[in-house]
N, C-alpha and C. Protein backbone atom coordinates (compact mmCIF):
# COMPACT_ATOMS: atom_id res chain seq x y z
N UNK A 1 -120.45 184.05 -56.29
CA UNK A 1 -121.76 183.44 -56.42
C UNK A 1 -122.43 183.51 -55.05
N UNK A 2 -123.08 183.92 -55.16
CA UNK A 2 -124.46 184.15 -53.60
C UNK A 2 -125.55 183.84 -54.15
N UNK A 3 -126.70 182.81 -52.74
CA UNK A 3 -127.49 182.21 -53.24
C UNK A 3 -128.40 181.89 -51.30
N UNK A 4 -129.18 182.00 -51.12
CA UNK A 4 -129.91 181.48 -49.71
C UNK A 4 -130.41 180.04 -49.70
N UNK A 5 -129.97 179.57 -48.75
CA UNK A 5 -130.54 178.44 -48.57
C UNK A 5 -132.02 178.09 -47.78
N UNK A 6 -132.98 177.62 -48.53
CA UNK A 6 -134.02 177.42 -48.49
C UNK A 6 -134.81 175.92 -47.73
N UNK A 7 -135.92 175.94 -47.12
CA UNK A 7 -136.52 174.80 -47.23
C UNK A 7 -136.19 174.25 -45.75
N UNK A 8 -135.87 172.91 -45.31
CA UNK A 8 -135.39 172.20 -44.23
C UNK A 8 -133.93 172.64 -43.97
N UNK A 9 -133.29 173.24 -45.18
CA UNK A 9 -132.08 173.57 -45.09
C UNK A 9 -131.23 172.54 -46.29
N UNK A 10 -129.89 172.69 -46.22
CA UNK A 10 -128.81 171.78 -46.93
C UNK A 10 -128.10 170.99 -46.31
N UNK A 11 -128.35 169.67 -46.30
CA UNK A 11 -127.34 168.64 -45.51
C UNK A 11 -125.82 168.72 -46.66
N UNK A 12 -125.35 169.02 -45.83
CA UNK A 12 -123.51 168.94 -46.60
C UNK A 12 -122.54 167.99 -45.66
N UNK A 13 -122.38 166.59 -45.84
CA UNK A 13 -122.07 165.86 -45.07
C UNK A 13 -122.61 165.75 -43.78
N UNK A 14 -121.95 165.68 -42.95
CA UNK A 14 -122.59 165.76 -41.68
C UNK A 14 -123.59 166.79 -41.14
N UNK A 15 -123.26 167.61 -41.34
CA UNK A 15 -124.06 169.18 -41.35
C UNK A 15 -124.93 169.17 -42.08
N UNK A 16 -126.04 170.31 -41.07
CA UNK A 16 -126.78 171.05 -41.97
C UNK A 16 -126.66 172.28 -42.11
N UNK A 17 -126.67 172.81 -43.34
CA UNK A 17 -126.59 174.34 -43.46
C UNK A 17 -128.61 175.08 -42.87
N UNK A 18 -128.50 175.73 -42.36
CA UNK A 18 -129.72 176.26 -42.12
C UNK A 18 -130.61 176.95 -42.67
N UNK A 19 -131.67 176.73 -42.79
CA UNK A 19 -132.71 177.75 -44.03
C UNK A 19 -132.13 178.88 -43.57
N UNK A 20 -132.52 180.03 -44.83
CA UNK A 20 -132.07 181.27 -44.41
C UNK A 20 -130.75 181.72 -44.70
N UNK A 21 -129.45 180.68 -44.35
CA UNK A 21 -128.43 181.37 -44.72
C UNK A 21 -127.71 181.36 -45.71
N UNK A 22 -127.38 182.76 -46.09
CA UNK A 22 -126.89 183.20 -47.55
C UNK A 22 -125.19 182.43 -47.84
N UNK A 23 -125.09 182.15 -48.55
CA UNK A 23 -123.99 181.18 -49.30
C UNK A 23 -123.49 182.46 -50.32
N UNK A 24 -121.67 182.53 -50.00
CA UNK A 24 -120.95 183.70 -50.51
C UNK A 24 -119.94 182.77 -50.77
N UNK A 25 -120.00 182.11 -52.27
CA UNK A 25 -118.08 181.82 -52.42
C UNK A 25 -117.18 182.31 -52.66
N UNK A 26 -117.63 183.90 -52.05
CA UNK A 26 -115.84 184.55 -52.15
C UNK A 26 -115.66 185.08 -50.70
N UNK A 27 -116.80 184.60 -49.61
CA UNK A 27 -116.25 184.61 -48.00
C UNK A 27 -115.84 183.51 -47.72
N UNK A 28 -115.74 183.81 -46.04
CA UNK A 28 -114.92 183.09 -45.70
C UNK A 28 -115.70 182.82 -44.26
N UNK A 29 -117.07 182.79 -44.02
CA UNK A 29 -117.67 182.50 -43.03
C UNK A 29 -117.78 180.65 -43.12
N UNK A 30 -118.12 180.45 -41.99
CA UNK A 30 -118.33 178.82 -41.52
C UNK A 30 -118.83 178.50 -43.06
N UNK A 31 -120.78 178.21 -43.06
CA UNK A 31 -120.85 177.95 -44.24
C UNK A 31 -120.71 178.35 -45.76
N UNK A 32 -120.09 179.21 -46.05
CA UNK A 32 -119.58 179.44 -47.26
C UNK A 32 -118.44 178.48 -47.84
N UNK A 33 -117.40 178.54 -46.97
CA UNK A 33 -116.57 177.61 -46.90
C UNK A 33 -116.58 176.32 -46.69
N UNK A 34 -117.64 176.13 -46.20
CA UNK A 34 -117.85 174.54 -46.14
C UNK A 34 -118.44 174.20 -47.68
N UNK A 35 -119.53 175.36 -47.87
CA UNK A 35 -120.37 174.78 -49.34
C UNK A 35 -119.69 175.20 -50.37
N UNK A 36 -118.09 175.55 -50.63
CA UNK A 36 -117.46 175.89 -51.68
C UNK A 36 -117.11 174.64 -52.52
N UNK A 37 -117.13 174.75 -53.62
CA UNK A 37 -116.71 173.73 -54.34
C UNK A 37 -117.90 172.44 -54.86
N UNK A 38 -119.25 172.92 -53.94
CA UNK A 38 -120.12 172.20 -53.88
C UNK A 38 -121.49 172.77 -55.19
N UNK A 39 -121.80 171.69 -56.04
CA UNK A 39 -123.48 172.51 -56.28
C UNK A 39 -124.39 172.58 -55.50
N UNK A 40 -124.70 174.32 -55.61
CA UNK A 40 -126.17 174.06 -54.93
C UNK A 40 -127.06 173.64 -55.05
N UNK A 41 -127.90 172.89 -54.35
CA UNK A 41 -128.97 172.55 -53.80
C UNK A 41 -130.10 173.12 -55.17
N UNK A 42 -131.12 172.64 -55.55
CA UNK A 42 -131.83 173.07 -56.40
C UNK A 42 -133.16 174.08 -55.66
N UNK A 43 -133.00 173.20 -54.84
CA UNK A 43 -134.11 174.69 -53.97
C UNK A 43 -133.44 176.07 -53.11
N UNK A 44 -132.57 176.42 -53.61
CA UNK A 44 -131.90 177.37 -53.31
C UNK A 44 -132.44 178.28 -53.70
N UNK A 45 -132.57 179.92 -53.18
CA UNK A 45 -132.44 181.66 -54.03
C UNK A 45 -131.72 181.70 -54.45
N UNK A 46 -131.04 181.51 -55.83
CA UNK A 46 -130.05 182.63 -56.56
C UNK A 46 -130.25 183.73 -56.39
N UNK A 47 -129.32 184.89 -55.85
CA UNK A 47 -128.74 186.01 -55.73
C UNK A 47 -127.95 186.84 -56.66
N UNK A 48 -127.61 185.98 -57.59
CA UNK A 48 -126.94 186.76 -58.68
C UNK A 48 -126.88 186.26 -59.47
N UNK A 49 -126.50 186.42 -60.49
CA UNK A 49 -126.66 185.96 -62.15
C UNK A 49 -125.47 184.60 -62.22
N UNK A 50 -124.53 184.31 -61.42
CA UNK A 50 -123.67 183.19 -61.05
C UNK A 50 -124.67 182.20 -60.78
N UNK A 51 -125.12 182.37 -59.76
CA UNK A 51 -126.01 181.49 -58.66
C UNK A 51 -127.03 181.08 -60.15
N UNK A 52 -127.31 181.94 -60.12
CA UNK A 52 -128.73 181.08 -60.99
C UNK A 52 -128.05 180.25 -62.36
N UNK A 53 -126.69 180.55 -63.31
CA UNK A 53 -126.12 179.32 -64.02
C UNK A 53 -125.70 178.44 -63.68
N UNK A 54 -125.34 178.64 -62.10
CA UNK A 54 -124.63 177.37 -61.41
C UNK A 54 -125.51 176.75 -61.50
N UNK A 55 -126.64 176.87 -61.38
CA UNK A 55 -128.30 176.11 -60.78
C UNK A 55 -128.92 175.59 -62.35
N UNK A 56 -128.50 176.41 -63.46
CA UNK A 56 -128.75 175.83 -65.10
C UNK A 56 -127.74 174.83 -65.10
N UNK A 57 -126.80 174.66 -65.01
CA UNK A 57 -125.52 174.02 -65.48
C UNK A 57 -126.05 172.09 -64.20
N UNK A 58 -125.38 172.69 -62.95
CA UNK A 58 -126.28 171.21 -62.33
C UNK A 58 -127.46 170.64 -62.50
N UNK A 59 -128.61 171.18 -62.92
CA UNK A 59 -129.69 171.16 -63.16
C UNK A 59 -130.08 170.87 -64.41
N UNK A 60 -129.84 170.46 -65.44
CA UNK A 60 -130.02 171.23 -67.10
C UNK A 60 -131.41 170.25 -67.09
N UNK A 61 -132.21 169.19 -66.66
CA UNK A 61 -133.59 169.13 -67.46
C UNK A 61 -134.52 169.63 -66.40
N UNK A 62 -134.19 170.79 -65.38
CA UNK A 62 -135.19 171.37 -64.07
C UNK A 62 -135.48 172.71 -64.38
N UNK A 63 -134.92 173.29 -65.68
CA UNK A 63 -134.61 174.84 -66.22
C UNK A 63 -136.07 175.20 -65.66
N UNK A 64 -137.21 174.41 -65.60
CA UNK A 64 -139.00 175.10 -65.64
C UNK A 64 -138.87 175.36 -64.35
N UNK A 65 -137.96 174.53 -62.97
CA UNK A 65 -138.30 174.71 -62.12
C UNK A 65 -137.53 176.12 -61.45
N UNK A 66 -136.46 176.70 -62.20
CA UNK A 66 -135.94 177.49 -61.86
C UNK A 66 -136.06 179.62 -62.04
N UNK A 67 -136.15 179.99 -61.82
CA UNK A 67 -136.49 181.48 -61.63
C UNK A 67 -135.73 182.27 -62.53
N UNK A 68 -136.15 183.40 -63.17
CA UNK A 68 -135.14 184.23 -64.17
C UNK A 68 -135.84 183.85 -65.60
N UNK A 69 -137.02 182.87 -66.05
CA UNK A 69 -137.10 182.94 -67.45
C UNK A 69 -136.09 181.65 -68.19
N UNK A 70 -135.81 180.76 -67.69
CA UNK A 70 -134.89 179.89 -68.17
C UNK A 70 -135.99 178.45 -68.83
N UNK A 71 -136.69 178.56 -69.13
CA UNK A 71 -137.64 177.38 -69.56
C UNK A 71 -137.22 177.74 -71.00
């Protein structure tokens, strides 16, 4: 699942993840690994067809706000 993080960025506990950077849960960079296991953020880019059900599935009454035709 790959997806960019958007906006002010993603607070994930203490941290912030930074606008801009792409989220890979099958690397193994700083934030990937930190945001594994986590839902994304609703203002995120989905990148792939993962990313954007992860984002239906946490999300299910925001489907209008999301990209791909899901309303």
């Amino acid at each position: 699942m790959r997806y960019r993080v958007t906006g002010a960025g993603w607070r994930l506990g203490n941290v912030v993840v930074p606008a801009g950077t792409v989220i890979d849960t099958n690397a193994d960079d700083r934030w990937s690994k930190r945001a594994r296991g986590e839902p994304p953020p609703l203002t995120v880019v989905p990148l792939d067809r993962e990313a954007l059900e992860a984002l239906v599935q946490a999300y299910p009454d925001h489907k209008h706000l999301l990209p791909g035709g899901w309303v």
